[in-house]
N, C-alpha and C. Protein backbone atom coordinates (compact mmCIF):
# COMPACT_ATOMS: atom_id res chain seq x y z
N UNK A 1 -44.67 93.96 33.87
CA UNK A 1 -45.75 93.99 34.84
C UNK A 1 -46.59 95.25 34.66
N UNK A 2 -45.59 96.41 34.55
CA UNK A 2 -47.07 97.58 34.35
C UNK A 2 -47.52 97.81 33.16
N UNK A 3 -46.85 96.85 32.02
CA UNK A 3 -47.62 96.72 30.50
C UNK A 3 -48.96 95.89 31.13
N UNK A 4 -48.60 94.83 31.15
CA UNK A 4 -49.47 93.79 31.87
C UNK A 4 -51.18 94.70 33.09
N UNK A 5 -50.34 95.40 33.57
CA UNK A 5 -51.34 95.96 34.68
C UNK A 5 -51.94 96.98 34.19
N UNK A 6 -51.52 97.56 32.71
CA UNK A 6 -52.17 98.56 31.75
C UNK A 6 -53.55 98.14 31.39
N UNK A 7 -53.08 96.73 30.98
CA UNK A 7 -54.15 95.87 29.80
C UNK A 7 -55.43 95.68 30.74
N UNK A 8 -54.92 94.72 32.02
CA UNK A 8 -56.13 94.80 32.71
C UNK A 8 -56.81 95.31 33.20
N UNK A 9 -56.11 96.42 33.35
CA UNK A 9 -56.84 97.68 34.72
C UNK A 9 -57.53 98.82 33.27
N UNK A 10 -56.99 98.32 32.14
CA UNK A 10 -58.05 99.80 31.22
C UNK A 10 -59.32 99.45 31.39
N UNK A 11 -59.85 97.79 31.40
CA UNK A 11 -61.36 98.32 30.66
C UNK A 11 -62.15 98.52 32.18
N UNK A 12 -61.65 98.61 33.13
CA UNK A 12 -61.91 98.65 34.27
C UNK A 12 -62.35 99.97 34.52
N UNK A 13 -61.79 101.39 34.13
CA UNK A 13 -61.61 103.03 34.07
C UNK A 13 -62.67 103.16 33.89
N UNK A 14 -63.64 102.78 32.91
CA UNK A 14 -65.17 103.33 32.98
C UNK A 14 -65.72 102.87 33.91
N UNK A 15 -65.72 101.63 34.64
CA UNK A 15 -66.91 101.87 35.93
C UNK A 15 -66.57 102.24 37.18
N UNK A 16 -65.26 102.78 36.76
CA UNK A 16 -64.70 103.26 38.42
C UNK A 16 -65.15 104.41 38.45
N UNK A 17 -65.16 105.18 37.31
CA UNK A 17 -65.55 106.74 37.22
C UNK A 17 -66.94 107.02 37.43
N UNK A 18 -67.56 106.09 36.87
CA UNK A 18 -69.49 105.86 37.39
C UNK A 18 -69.36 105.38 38.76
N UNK A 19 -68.58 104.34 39.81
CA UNK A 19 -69.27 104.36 40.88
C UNK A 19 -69.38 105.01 41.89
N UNK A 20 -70.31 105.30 42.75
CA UNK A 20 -70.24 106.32 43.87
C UNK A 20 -69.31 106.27 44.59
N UNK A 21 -68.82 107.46 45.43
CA UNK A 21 -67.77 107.03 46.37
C UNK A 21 -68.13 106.35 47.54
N UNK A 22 -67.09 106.01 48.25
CA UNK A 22 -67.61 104.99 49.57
C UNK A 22 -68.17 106.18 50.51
N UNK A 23 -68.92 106.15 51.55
CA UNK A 23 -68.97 106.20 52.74
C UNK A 23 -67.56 106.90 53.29
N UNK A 24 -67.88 108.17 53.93
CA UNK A 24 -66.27 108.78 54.71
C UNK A 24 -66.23 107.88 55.99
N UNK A 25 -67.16 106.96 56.76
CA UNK A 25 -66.43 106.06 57.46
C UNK A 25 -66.19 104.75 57.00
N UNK A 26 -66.68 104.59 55.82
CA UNK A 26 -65.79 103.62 55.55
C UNK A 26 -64.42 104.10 55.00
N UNK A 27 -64.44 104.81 54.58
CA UNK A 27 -62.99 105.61 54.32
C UNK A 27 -61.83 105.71 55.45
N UNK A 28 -62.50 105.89 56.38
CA UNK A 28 -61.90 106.19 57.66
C UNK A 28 -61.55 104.75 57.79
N UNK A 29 -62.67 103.72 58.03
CA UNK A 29 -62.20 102.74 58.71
C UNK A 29 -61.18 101.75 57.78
N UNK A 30 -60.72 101.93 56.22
CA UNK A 30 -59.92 101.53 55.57
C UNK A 30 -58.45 102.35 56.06
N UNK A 31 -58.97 103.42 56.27
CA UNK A 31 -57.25 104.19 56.15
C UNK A 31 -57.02 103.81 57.40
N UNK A 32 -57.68 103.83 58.59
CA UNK A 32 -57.34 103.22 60.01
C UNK A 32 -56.42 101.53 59.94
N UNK A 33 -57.49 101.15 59.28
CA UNK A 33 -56.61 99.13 58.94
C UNK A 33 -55.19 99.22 58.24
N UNK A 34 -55.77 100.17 57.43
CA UNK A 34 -54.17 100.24 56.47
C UNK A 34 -53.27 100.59 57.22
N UNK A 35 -53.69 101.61 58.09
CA UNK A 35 -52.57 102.45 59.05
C UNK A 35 -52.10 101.53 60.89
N UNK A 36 -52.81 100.70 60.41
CA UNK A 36 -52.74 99.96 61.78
C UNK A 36 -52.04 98.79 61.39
N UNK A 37 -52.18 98.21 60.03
CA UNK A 37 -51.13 97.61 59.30
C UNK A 37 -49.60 97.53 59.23
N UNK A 38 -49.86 98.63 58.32
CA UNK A 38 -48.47 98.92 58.66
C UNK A 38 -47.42 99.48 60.22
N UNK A 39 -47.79 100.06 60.74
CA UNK A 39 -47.33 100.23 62.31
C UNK A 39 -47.18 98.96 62.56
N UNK A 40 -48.11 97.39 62.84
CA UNK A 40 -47.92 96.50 63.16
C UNK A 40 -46.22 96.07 62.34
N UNK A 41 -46.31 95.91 60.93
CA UNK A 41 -45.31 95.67 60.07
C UNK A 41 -44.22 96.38 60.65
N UNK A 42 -44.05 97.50 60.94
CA UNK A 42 -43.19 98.21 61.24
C UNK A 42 -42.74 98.03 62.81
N UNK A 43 -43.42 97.44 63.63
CA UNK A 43 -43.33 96.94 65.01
C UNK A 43 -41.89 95.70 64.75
N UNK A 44 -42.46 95.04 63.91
CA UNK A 44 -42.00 93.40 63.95
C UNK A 44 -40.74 93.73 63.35
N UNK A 45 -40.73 95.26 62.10
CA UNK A 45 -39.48 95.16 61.40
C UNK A 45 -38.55 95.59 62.55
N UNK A 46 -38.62 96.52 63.46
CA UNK A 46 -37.82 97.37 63.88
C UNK A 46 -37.34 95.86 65.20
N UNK A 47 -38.22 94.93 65.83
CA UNK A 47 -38.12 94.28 66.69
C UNK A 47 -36.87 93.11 66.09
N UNK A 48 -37.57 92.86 64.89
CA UNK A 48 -36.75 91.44 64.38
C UNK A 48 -35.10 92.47 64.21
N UNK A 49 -35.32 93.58 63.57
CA UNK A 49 -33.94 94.27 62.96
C UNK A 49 -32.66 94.20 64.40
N UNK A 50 -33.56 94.95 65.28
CA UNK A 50 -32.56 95.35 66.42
C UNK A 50 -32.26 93.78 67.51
N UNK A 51 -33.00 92.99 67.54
CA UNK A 51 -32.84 91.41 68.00
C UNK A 51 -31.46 91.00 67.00
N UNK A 52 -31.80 90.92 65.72
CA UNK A 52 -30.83 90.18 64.81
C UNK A 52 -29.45 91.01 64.65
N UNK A 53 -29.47 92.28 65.10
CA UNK A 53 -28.28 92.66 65.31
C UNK A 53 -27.65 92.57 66.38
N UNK A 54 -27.99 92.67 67.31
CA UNK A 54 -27.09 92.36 68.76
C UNK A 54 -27.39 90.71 68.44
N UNK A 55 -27.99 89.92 67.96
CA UNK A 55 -27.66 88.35 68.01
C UNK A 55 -26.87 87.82 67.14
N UNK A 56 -26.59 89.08 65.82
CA UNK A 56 -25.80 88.54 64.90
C UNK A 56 -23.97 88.41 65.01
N UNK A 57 -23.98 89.81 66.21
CA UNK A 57 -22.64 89.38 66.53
C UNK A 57 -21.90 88.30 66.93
N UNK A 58 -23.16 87.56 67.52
CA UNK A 58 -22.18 86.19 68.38
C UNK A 58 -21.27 85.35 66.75
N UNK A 59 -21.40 85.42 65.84
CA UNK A 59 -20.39 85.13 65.28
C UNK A 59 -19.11 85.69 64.97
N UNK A 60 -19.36 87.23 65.68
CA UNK A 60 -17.78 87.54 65.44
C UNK A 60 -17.30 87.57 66.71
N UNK A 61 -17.61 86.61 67.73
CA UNK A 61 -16.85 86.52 69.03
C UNK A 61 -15.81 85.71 68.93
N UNK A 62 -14.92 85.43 70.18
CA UNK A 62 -14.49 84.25 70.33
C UNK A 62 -14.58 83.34 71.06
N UNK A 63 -14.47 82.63 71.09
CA UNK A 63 -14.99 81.18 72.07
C UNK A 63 -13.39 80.70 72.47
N UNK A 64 -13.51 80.28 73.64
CA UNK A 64 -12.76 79.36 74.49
C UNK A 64 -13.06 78.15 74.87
N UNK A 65 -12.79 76.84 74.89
CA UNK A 65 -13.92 76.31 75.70
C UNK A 65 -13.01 75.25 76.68
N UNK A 66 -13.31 75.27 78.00
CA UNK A 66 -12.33 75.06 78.72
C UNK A 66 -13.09 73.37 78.71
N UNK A 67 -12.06 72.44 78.17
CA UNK A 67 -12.71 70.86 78.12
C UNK A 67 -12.55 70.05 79.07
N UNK A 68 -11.58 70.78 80.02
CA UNK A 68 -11.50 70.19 81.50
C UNK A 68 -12.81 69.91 82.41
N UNK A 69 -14.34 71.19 81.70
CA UNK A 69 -15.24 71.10 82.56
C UNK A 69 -16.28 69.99 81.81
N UNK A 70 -15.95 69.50 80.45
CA UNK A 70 -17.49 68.58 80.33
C UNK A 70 -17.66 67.91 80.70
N UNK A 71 -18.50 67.89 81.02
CA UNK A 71 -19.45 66.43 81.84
C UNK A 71 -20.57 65.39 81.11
N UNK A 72 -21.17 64.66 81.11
CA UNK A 72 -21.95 63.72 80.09
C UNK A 72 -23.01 62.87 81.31
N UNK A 73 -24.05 63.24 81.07
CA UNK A 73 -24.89 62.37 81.91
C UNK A 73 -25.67 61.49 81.25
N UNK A 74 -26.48 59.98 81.42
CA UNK A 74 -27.28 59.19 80.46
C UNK A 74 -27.90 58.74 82.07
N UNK A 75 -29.66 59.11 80.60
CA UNK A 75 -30.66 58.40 81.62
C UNK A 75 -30.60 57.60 82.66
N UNK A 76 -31.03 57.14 83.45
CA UNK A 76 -31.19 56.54 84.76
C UNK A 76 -32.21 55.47 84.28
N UNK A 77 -32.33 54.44 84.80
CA UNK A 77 -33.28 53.87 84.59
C UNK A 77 -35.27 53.72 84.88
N UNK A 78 -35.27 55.09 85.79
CA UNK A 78 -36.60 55.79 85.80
C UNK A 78 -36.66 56.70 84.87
N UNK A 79 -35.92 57.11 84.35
CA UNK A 79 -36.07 57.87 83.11
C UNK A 79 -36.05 57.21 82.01
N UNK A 80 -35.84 56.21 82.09
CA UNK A 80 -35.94 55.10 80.49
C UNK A 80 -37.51 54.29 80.53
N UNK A 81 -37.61 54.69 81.79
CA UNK A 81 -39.19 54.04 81.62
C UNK A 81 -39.99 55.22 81.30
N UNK A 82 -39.86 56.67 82.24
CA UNK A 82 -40.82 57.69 81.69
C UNK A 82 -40.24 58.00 79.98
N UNK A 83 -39.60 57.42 79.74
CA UNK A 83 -39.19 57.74 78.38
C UNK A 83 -40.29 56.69 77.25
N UNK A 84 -40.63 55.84 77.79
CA UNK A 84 -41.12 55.16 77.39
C UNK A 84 -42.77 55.08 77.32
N UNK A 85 -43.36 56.16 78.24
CA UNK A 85 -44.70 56.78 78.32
C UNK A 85 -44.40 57.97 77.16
N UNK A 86 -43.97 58.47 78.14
CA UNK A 86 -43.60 60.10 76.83
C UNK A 86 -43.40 60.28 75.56
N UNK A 87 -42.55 58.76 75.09
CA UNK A 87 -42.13 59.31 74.08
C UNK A 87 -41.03 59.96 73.49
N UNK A 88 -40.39 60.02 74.74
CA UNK A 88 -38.88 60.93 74.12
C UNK A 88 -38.34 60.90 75.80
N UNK A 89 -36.68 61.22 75.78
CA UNK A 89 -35.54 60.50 76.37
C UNK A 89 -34.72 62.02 76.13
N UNK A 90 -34.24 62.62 77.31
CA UNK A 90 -33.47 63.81 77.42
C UNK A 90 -31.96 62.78 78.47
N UNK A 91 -31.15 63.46 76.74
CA UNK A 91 -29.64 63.17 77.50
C UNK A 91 -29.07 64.54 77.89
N UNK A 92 -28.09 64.18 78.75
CA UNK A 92 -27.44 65.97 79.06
C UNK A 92 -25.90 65.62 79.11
N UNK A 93 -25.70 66.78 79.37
CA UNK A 93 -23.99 66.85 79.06
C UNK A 93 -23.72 68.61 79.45
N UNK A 94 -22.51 68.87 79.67
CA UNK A 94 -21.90 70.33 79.54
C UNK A 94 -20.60 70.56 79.62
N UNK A 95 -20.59 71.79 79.23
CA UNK A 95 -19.32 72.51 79.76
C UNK A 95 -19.26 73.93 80.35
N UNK A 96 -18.20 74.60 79.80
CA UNK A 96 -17.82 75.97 80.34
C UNK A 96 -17.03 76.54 78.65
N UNK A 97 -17.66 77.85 78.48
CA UNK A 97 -17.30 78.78 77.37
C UNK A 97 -16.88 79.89 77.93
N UNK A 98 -15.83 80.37 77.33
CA UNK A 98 -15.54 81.81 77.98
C UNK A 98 -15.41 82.63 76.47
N UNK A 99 -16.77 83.71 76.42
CA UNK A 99 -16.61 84.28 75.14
C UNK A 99 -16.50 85.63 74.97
N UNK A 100 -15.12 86.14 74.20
CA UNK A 100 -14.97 87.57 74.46
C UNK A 100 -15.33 88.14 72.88
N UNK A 101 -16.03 89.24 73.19
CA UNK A 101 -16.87 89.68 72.19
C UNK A 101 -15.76 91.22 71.78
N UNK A 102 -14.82 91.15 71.00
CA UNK A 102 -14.10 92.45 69.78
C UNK A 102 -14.83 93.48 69.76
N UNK A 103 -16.45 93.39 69.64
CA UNK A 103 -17.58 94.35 68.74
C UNK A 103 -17.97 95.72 69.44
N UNK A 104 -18.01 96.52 68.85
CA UNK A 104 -18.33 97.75 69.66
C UNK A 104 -19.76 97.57 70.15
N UNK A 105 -20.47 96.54 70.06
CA UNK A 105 -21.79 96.21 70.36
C UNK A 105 -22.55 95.01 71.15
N UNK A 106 -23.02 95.22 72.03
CA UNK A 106 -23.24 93.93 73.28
C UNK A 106 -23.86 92.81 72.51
N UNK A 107 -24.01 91.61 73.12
CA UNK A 107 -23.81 90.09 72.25
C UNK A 107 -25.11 89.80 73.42
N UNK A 108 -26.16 89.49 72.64
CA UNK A 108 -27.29 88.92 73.31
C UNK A 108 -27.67 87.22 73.03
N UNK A 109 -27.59 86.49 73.96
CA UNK A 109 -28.92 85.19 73.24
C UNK A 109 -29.77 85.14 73.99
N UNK A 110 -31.00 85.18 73.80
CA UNK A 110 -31.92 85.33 74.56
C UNK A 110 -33.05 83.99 74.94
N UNK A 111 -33.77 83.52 74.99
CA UNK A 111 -34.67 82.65 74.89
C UNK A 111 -34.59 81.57 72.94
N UNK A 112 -34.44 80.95 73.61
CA UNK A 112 -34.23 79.67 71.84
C UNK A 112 -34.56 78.64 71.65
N UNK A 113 -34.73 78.17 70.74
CA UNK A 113 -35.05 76.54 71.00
C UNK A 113 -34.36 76.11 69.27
N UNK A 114 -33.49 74.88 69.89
CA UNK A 114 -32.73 74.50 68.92
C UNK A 114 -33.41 73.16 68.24
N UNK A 115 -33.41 72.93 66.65
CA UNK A 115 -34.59 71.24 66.25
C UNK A 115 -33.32 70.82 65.32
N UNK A 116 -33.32 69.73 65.48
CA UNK A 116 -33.05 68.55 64.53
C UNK A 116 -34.12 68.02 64.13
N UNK A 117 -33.96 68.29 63.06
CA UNK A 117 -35.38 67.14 61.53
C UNK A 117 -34.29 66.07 60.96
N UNK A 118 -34.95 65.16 60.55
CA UNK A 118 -34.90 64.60 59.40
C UNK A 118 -35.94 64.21 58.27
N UNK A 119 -36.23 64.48 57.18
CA UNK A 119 -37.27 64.57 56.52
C UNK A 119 -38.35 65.04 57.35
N UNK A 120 -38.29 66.55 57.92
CA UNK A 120 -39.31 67.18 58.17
C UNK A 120 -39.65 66.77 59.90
N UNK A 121 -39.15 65.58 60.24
CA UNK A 121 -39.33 64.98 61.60
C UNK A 121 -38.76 65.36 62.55
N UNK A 122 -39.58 65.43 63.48
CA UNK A 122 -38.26 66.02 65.00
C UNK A 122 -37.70 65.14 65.29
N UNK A 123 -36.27 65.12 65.58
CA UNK A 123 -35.27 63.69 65.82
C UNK A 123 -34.95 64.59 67.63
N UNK A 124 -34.69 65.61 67.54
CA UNK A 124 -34.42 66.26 69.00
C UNK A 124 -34.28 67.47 68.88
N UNK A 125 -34.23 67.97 70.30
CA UNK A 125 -34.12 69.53 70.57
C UNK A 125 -33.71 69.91 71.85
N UNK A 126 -33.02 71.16 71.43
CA UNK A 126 -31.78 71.88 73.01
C UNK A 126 -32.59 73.56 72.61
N UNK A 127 -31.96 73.73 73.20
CA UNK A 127 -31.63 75.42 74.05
C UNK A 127 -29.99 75.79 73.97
N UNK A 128 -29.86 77.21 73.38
CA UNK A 128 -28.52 77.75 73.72
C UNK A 128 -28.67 78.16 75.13
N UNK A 129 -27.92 78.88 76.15
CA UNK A 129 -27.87 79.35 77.06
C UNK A 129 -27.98 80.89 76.88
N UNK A 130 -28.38 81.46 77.81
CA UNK A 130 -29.14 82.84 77.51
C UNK A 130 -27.46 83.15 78.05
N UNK A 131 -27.00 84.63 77.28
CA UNK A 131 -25.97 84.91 77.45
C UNK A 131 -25.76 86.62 77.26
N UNK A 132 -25.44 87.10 77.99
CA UNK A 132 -25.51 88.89 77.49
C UNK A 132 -23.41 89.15 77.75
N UNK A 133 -22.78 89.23 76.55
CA UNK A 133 -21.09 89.84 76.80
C UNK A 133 -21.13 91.23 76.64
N UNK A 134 -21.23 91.91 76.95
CA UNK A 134 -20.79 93.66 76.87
C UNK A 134 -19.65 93.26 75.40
N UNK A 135 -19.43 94.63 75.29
CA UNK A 135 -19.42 95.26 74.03
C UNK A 135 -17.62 95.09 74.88
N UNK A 136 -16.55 94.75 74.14
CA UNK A 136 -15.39 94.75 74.28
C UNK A 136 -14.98 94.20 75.43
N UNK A 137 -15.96 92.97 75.97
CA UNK A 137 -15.79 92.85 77.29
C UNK A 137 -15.76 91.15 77.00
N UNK A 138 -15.90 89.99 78.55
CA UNK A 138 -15.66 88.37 78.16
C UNK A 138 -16.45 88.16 79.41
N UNK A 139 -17.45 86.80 79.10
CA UNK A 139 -18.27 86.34 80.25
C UNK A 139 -18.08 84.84 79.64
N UNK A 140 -18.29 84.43 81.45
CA UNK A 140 -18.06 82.93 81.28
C UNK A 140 -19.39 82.29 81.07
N UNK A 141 -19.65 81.42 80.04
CA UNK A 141 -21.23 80.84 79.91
C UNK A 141 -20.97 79.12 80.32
N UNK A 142 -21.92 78.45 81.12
CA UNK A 142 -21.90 77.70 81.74
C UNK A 142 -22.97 76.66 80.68
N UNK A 143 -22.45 76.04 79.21
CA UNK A 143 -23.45 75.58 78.06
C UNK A 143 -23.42 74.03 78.66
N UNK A 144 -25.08 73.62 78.91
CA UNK A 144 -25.71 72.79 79.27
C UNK A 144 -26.27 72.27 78.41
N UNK A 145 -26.45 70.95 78.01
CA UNK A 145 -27.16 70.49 76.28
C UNK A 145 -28.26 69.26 76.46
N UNK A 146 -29.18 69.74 77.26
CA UNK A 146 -30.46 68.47 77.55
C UNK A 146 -30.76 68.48 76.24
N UNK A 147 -30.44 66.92 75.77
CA UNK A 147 -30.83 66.63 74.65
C UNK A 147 -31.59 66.21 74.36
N UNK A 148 -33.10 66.41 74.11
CA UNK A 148 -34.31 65.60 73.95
C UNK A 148 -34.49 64.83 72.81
N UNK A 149 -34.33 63.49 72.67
CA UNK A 149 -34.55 62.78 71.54
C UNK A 149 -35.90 61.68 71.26
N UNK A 150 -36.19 62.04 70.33
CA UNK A 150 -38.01 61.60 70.38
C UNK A 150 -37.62 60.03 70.44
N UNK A 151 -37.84 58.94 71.42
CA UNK A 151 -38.21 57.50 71.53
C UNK A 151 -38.18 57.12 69.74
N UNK A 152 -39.57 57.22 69.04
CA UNK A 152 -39.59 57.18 67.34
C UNK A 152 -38.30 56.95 66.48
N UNK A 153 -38.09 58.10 66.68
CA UNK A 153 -37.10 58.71 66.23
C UNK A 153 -35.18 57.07 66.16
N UNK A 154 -35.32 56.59 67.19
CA UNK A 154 -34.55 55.80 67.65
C UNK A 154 -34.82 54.40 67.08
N UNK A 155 -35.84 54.20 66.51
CA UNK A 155 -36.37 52.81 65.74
C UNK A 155 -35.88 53.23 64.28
N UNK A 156 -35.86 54.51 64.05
CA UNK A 156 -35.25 54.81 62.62
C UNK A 156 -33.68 54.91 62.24
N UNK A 157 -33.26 54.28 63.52
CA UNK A 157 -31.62 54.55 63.25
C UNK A 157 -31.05 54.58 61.98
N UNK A 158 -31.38 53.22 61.43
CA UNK A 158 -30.85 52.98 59.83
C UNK A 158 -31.31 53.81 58.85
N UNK A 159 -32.38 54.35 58.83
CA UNK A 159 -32.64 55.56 58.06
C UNK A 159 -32.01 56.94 58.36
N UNK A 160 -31.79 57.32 59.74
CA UNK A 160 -31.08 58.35 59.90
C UNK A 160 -29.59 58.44 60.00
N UNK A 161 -28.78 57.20 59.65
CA UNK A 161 -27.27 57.31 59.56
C UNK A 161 -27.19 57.81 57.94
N UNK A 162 -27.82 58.71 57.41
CA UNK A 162 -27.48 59.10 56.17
C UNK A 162 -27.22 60.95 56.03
N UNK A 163 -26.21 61.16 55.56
CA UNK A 163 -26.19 63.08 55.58
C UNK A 163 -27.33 63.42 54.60
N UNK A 164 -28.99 62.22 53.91
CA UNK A 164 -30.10 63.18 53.12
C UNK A 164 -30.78 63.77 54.33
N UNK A 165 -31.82 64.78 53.77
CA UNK A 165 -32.84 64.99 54.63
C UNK A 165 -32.85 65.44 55.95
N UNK A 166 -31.50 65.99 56.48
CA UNK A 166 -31.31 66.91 57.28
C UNK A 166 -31.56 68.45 57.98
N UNK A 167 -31.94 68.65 59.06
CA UNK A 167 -32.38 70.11 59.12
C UNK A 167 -31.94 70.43 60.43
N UNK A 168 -31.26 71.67 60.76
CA UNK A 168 -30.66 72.56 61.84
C UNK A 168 -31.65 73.84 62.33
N UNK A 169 -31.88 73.65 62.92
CA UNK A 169 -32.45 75.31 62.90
C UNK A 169 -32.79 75.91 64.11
N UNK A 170 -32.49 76.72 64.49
CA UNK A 170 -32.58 77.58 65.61
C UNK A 170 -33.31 78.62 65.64
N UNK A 171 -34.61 78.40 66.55
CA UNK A 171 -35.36 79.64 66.64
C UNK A 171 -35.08 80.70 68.00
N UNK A 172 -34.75 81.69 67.35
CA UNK A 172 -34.59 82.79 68.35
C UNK A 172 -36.00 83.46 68.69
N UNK A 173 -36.49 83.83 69.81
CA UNK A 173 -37.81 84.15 70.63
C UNK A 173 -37.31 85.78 70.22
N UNK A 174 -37.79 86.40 69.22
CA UNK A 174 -37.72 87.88 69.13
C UNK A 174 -38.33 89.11 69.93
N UNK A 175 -40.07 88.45 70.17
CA UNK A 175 -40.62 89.08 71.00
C UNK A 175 -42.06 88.06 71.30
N UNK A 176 -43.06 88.74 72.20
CA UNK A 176 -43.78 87.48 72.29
C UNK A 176 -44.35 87.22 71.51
N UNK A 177 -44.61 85.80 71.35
CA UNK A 177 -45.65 85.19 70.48
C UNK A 177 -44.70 84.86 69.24
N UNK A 178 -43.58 85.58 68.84
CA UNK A 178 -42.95 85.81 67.66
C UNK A 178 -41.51 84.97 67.82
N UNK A 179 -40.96 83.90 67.13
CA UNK A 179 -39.52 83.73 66.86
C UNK A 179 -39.01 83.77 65.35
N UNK A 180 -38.04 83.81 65.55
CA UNK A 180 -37.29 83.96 64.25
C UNK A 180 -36.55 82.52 64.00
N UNK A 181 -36.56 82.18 62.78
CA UNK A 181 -35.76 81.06 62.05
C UNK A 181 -34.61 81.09 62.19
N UNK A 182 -33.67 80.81 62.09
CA UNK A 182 -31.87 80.94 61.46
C UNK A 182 -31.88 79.61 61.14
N UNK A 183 -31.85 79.14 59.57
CA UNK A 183 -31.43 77.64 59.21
C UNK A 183 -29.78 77.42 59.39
N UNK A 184 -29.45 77.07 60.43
CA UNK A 184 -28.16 76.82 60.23
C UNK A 184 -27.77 75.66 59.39
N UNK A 185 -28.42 74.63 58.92
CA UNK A 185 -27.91 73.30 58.36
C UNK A 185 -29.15 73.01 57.53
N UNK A 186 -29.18 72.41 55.90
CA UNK A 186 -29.97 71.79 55.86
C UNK A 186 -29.27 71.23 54.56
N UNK A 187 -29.47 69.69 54.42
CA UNK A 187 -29.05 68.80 53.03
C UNK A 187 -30.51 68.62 52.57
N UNK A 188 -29.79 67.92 51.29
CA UNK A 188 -30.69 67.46 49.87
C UNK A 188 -30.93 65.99 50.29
């Protein structure tokens, strides 16, 4: 690359040396963008860094999950009709987690939104439960799973009983305006 960036950038050296310099506010107002640039960059790094570490622990917790509490609810039949304007059909269900966190460092989930694709398509989507465990400490989380499944989506049954074309993914809300990816699942 800097053989490469030799070749092109030589015959370039003679008219850089002939042209005038810019303007000191335009000077200014380049080093300002550049510098307002990066700070932005550096906003998002330091935001996404310190989010993904207190969120990355929740895999070294432990989970309990007491199965005495799930419950399973299915539409009603006013909801199979607004399902049928809308477009999509929320099933629910829950339980009870009791998760004690080892880590010398507190366990955040904050705002999320969970998608199922198939070939790129929304088939449905949940929410984790917002959850904060102290650092060597155990809280009980009360996981609720409104399952929104797109109407569409349900005419394709026979296409979607296959493990192709699958996608998991969980976006974590980092800060506003901003979430973060985590692909948890995706097939060929």
């Amino acid at each position: 690359a800097a053989i490469g960036g030799t070749i092109a950038g030589a015959p370039l050296v003679a008219d850089a040396k002939t042209r005038p310099r810019s303007h000191m506010i335009v000077r200014i107002l380049a080093w300002a963008a550049l510098l307002g640039l990066v700070a932005w960059n550096t906003q998002r790094f330091v935001v996404v860094g310190r989010s993904l570490h207190h969120k990355t622990q929740v895999l070294k917790c432990n989970y309990t999950v007491d199965w005495k509490s799930f419950h399973g609810d299915l539409p009603g039949k006013a909801e199979l009709l607004a399902a049928a304007r809308k477009g999509e059909v929320t099933i629910s269900g829950g339980f009870t987690v009791t998760i004690t966190n080892p880590t010398s460092t507190d366990v955040d989930i904050e705002d999320n939104r969970l998608e199922l694709r198939n070939k790129d398509q929304l088939v449905a989507k949940t929410s984790l439960p917002q959850v904060h465990v102290p650092a060597g400490g155990s809280a009980t989380a009360a996981v609720s799973f409104p399952l929104t499944i797109s109407v569409g989506q349900v005419f394709r049954i026979r296409e979607l009983i296959t493990t192709q074309g699958w996608s998991l993914t969980l976006y974590l809300r980092v800060s506003e305006g901003f979430e973060f990816p985590v692909y948890i699942l995706t097939t060929d």
